[in-house]
N, C-alpha and C. Protein backbone atom coordinates (compact mmCIF):
# COMPACT_ATOMS: atom_id res chain seq x y z
N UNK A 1 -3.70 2.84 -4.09
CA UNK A 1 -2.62 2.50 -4.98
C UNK A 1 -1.64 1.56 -4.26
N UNK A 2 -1.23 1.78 -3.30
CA UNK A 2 0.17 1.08 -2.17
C UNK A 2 -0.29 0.32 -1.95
N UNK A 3 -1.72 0.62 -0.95
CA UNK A 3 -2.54 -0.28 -0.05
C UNK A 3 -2.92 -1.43 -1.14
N UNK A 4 -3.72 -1.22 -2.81
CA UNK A 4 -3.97 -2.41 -3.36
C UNK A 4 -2.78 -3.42 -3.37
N UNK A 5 -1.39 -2.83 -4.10
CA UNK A 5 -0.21 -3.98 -4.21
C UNK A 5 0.11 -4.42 -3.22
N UNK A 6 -0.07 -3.65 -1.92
CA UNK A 6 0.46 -4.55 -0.94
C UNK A 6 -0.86 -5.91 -0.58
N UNK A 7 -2.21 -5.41 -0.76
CA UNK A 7 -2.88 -6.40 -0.82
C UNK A 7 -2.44 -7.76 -1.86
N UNK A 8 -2.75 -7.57 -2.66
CA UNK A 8 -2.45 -8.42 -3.73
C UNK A 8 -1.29 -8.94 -3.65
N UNK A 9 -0.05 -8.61 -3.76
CA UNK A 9 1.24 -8.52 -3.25
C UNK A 9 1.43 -10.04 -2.05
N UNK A 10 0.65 -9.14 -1.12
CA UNK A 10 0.68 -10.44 0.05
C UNK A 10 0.06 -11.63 -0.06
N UNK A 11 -1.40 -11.57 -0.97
CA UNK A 11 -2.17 -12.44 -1.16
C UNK A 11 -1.11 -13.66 -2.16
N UNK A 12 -0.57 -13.04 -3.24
CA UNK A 12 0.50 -13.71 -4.29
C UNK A 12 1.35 -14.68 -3.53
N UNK A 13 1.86 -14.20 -2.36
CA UNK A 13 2.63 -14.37 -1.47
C UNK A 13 2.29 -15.83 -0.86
N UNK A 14 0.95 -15.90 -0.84
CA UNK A 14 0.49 -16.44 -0.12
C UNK A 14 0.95 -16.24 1.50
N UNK A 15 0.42 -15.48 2.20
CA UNK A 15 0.88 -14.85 3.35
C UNK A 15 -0.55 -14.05 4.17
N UNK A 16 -0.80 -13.94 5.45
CA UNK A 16 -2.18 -13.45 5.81
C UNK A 16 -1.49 -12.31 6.23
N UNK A 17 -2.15 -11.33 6.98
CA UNK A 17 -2.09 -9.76 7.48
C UNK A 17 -0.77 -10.31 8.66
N UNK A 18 -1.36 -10.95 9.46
CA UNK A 18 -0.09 -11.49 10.85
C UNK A 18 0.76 -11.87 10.59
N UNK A 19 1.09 -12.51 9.49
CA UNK A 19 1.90 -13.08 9.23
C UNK A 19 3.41 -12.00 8.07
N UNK A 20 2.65 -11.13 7.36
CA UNK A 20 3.21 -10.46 6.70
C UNK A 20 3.22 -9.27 7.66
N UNK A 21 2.75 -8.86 8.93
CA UNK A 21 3.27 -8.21 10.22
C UNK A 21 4.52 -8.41 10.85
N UNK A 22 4.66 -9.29 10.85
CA UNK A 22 5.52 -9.97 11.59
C UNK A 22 7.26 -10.01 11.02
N UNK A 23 7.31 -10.41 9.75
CA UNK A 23 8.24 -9.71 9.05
C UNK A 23 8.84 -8.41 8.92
N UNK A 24 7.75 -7.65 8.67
CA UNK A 24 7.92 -6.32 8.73
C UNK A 24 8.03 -5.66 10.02
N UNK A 25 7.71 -6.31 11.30
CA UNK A 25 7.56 -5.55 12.27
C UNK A 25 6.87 -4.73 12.27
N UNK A 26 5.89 -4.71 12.48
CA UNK A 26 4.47 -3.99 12.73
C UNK A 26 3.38 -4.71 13.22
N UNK A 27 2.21 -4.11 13.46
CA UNK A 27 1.20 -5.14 14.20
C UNK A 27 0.30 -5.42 12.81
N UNK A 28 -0.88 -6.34 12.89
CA UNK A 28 -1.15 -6.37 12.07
C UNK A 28 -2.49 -5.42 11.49
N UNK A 29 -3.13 -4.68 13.02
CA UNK A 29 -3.50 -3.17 12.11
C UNK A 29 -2.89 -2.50 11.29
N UNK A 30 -1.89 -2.14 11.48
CA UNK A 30 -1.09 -1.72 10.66
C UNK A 30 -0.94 -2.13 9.07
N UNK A 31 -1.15 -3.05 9.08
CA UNK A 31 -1.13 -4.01 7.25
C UNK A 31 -2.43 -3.29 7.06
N UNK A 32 -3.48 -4.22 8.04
CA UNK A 32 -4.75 -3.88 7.20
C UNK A 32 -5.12 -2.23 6.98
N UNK A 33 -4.36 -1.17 7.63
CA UNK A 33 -4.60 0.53 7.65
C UNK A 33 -3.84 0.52 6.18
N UNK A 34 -2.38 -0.14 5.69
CA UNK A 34 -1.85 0.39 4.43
C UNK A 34 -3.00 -0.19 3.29
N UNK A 35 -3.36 -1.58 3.55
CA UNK A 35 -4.16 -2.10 2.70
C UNK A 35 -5.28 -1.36 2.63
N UNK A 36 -5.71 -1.07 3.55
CA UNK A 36 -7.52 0.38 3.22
C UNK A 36 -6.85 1.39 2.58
N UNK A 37 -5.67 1.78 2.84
CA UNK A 37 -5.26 3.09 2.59
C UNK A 37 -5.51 4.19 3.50
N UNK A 38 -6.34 3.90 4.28
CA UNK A 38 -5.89 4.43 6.23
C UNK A 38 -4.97 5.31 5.97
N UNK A 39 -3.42 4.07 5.96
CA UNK A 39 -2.04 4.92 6.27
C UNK A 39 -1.15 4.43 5.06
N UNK A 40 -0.43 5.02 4.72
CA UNK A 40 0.99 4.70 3.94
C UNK A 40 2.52 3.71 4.98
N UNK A 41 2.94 2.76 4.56
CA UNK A 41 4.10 2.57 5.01
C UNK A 41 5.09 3.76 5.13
N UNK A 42 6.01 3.98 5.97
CA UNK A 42 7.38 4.73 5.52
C UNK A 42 8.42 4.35 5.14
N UNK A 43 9.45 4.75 4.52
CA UNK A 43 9.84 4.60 3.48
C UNK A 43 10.74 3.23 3.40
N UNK A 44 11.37 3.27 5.02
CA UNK A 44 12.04 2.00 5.47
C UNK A 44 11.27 0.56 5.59
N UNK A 45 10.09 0.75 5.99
CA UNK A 45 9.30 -0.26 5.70
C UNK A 45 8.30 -0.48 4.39
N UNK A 46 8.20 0.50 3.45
CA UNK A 46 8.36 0.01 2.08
C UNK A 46 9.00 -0.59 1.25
N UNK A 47 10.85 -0.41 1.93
CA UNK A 47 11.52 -1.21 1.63
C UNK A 47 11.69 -2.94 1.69
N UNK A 48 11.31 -2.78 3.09
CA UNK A 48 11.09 -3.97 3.32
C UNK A 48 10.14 -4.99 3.33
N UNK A 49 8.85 -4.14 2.60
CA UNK A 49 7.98 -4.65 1.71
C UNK A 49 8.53 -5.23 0.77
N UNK A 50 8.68 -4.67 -0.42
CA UNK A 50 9.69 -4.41 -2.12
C UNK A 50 10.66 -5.96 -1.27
N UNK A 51 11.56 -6.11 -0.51
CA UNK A 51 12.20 -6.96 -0.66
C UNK A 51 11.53 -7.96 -0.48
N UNK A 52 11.01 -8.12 0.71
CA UNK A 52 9.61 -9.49 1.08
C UNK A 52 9.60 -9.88 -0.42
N UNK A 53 8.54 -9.17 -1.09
CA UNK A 53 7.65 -9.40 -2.36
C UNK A 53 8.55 -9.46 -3.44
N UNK A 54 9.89 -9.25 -3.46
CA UNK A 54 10.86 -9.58 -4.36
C UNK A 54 10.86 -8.34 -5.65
N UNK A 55 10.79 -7.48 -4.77
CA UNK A 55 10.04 -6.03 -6.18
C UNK A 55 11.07 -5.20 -5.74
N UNK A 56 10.89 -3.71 -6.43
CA UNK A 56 11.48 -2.50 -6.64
C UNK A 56 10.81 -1.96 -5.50
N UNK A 57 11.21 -1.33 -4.87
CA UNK A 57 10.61 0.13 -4.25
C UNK A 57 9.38 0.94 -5.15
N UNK A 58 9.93 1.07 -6.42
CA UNK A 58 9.01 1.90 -7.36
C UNK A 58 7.79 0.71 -7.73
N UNK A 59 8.29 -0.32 -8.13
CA UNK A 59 7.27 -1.32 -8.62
C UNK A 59 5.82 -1.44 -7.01
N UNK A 60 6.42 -1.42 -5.91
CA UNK A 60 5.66 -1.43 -4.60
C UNK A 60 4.23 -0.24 -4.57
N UNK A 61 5.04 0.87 -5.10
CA UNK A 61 4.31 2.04 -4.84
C UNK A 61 3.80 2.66 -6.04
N UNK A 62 3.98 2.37 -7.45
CA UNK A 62 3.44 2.43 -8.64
C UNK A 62 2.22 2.00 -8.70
N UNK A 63 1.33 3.01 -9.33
CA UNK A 63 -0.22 2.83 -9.80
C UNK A 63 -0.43 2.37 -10.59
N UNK A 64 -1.22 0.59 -10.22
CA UNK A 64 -0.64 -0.24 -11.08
C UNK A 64 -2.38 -0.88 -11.19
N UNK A 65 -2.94 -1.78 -12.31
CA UNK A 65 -4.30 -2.31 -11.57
C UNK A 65 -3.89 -3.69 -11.07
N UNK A 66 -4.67 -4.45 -10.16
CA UNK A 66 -4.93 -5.87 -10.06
C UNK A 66 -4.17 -6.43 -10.51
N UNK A 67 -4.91 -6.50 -11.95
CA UNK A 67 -4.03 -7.34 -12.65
C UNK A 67 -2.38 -7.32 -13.01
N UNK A 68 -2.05 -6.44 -12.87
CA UNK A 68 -0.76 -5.99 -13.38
C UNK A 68 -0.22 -6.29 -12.05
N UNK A 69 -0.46 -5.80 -10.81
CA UNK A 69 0.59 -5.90 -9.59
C UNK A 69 0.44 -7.68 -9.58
N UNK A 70 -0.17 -8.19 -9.75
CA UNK A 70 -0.14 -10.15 -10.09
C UNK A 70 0.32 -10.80 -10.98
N UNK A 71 0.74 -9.81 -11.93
CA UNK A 71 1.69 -10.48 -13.11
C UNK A 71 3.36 -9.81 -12.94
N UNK A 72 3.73 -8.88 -11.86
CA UNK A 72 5.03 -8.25 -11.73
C UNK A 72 6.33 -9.66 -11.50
N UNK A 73 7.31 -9.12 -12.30
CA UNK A 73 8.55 -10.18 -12.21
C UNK A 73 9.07 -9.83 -10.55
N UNK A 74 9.87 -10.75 -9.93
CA UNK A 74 10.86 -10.35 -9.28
C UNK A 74 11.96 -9.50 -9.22
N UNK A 75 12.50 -8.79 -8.24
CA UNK A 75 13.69 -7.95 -8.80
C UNK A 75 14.22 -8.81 -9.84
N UNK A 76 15.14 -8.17 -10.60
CA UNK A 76 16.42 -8.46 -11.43
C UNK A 76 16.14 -10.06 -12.36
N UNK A 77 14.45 -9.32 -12.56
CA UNK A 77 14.09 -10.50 -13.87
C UNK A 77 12.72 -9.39 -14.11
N UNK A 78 12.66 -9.94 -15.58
CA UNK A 78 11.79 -9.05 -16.44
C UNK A 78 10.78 -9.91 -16.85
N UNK A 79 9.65 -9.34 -17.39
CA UNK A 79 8.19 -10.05 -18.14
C UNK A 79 8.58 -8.97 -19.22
N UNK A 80 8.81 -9.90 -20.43
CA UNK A 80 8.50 -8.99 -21.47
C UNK A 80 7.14 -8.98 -22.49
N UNK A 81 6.64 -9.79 -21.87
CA UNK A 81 5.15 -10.47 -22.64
C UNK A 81 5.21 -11.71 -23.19
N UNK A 82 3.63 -12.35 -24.13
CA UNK A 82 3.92 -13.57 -24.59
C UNK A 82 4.01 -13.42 -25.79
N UNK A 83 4.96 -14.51 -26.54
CA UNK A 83 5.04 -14.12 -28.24
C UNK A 83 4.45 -15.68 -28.35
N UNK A 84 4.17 -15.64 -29.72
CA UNK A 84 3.91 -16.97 -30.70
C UNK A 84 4.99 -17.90 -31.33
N UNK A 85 5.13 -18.42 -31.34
CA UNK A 85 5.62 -19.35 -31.99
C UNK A 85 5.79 -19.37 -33.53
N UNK A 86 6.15 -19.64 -34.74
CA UNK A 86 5.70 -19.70 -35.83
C UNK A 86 5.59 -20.94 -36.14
N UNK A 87 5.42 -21.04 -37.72
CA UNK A 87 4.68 -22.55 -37.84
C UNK A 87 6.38 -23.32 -38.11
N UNK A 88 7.23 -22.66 -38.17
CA UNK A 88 8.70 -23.16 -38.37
C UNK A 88 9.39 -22.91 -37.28
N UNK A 89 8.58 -22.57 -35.90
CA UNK A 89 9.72 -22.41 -34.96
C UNK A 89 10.25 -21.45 -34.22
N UNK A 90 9.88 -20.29 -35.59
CA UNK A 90 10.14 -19.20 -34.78
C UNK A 90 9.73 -18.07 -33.90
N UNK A 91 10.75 -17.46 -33.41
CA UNK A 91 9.96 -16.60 -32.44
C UNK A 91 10.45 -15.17 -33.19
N UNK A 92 9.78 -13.86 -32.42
CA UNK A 92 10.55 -12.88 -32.27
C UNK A 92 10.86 -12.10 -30.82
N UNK A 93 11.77 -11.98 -30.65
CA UNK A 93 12.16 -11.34 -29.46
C UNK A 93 11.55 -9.96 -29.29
N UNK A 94 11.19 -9.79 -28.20
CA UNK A 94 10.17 -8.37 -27.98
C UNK A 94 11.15 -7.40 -28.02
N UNK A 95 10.59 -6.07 -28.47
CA UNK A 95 11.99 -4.72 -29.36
C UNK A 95 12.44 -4.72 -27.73
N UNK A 96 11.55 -4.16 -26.30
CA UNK A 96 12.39 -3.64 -25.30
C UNK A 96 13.14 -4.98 -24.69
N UNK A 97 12.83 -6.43 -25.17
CA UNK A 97 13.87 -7.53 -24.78
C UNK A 97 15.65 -7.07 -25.09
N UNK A 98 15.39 -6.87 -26.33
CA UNK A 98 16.66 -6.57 -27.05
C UNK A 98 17.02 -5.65 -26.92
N UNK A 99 16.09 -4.59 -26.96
CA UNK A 99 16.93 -2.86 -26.70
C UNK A 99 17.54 -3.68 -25.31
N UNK A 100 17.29 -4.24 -24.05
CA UNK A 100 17.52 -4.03 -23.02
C UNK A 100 18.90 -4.67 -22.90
N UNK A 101 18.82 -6.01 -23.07
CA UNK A 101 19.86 -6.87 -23.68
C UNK A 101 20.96 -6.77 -24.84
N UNK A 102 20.48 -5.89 -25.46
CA UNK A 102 21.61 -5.29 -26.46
C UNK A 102 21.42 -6.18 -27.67
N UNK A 103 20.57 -7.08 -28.19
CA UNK A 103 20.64 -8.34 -29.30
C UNK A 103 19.70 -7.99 -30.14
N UNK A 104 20.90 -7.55 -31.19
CA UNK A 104 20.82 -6.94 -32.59
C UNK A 104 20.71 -8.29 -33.94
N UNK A 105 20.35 -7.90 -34.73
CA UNK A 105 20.39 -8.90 -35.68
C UNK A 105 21.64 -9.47 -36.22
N UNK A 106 21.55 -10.70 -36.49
CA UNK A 106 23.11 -11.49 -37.13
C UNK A 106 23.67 -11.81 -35.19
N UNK A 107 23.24 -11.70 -34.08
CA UNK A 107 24.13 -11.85 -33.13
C UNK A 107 23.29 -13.41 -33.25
N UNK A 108 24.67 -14.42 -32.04
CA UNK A 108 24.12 -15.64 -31.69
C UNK A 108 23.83 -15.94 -30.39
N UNK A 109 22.78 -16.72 -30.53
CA UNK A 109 22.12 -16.65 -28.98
C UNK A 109 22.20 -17.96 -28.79
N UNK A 110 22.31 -18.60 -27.92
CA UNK A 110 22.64 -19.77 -26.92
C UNK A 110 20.81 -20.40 -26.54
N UNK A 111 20.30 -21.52 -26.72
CA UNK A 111 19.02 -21.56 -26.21
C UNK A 111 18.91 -23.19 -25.05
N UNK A 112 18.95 -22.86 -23.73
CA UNK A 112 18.76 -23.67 -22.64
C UNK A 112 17.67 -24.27 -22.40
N UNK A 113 17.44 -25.07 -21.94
CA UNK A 113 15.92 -25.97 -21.72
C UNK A 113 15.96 -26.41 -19.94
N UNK A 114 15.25 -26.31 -19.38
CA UNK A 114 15.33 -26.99 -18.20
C UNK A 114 13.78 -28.02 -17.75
N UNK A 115 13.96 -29.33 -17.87
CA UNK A 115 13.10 -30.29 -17.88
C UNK A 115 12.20 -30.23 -16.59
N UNK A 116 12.43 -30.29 -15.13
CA UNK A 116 11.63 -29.86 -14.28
C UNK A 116 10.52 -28.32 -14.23
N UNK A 117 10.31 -27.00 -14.70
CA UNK A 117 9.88 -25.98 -15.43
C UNK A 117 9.71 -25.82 -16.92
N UNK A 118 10.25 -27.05 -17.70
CA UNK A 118 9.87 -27.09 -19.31
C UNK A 118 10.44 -25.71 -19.61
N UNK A 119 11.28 -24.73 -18.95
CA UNK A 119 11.76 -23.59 -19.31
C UNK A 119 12.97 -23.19 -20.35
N UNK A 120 12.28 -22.17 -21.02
CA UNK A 120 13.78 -22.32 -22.00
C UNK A 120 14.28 -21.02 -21.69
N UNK A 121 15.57 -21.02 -21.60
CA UNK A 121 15.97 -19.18 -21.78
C UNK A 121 17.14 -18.96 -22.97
N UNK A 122 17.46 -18.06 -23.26
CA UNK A 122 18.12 -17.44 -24.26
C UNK A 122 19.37 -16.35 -23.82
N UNK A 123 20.62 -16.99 -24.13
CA UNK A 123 21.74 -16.57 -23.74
C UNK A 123 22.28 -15.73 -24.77
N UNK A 124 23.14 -14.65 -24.82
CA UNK A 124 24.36 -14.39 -25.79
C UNK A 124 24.75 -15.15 -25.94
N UNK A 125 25.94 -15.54 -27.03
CA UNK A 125 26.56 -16.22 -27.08
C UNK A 125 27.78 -16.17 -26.25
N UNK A 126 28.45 -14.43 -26.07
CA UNK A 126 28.81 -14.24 -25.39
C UNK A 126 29.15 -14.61 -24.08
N UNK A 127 28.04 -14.47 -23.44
CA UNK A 127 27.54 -14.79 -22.06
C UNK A 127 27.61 -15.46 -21.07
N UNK A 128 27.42 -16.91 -22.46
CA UNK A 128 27.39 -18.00 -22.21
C UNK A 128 28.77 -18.79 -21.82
N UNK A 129 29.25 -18.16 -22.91
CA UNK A 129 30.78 -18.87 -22.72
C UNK A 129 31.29 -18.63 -21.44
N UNK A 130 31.40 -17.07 -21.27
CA UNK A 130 32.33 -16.51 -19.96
C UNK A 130 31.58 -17.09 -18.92
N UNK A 131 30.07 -17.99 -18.80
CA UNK A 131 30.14 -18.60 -17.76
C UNK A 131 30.43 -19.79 -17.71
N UNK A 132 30.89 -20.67 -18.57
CA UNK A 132 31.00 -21.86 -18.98
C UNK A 132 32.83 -21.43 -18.59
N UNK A 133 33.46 -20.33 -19.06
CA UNK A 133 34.68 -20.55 -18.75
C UNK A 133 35.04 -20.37 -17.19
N UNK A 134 33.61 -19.84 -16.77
CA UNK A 134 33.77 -19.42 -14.86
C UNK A 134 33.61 -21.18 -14.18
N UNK A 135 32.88 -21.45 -14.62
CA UNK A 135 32.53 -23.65 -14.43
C UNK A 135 33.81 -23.96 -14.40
N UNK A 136 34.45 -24.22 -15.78
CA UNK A 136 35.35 -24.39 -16.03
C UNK A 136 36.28 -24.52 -14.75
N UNK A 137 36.82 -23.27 -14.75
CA UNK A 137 38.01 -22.37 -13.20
C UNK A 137 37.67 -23.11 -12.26
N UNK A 138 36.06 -23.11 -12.04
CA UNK A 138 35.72 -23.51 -10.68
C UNK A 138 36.30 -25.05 -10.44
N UNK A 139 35.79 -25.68 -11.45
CA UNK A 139 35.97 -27.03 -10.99
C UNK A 139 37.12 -27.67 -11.01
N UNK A 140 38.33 -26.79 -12.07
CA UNK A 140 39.39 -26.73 -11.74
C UNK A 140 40.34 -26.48 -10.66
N UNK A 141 40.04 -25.58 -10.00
CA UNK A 141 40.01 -25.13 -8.38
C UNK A 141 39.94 -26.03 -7.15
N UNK A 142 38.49 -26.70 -7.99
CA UNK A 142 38.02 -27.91 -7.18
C UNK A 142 39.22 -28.44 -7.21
N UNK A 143 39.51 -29.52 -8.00
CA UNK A 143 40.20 -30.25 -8.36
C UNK A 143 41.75 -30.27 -7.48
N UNK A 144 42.40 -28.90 -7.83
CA UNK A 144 43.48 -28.67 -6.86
C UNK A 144 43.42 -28.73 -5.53
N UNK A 145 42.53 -28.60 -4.94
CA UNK A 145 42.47 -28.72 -3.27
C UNK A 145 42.78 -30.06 -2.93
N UNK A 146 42.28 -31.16 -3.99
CA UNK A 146 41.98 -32.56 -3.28
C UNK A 146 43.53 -33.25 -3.33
């Protein structure tokens, strides 16, 4: 279970056994014993697995298959799956997107594009502003020093 994500995990990484040793401080028997499942990490250096690999502690050590430990988000970003498109455009937001996010029907959402990743994301409207009013401050701030 450990030993696969940390395989996979590292492989994602693009990273070899020595090399993902070395970080962690350990030799690199040691990788390849968690990866057989030999041995388990402890708990401090599970941690510092989970951070390496940009994961949870739980996400590290969760019984997960293959495929799934190769599709895991980074901490403090989510996969909520893929939706469709409609033939007008639209989407629907996945139920645990919104349970998680709080975006109920009739709310307005903000939609960003970024041209280098073709990425779009989806703001509150809320959200959006209070960071647009944090820009704002900042560059105002700026401004006063000079």
């Amino acid at each position: 279970m450990i030993g696969m994500n940390i395989r996979v995990l590292r492989k994602k990484h693009k990273l070899n056994q020595e090399q993902l040793a070395e970080k962690v401080d350990v030799s690199r028997q040691t990788v390849a014993k968690w990866e057989s499942g030999e041995a388990v990490p402890d708990i401090y250096k599970g941690k510092i697995l989970a951070d390496i690999f940009q994961i949870t502690l739980d996400q590290l050590s969760r019984d997960m298959s293959e495929e799934e430990t190769k599709r895991l988000a980074p901490k403090g970003r989510q996969f909520f799956g893929v939706v469709k498109v409609g033939e007008r455009g639209q989407i629907v937001i996945p139920k645990q997107a919104r349970d998680m996010y709080q975006i109920q029907a009739g709310d307005k959402l903000v939609i960003l594009g970024e041209d280098a990743t073709k990425g779009i994301a989806v703001l509150k409207t809320e959200g959006f502003l209070q960071l647009a009013e944090m820009i704002e401050k900042a560059e105002l701030a700026d401004g006063d020093i000079e």
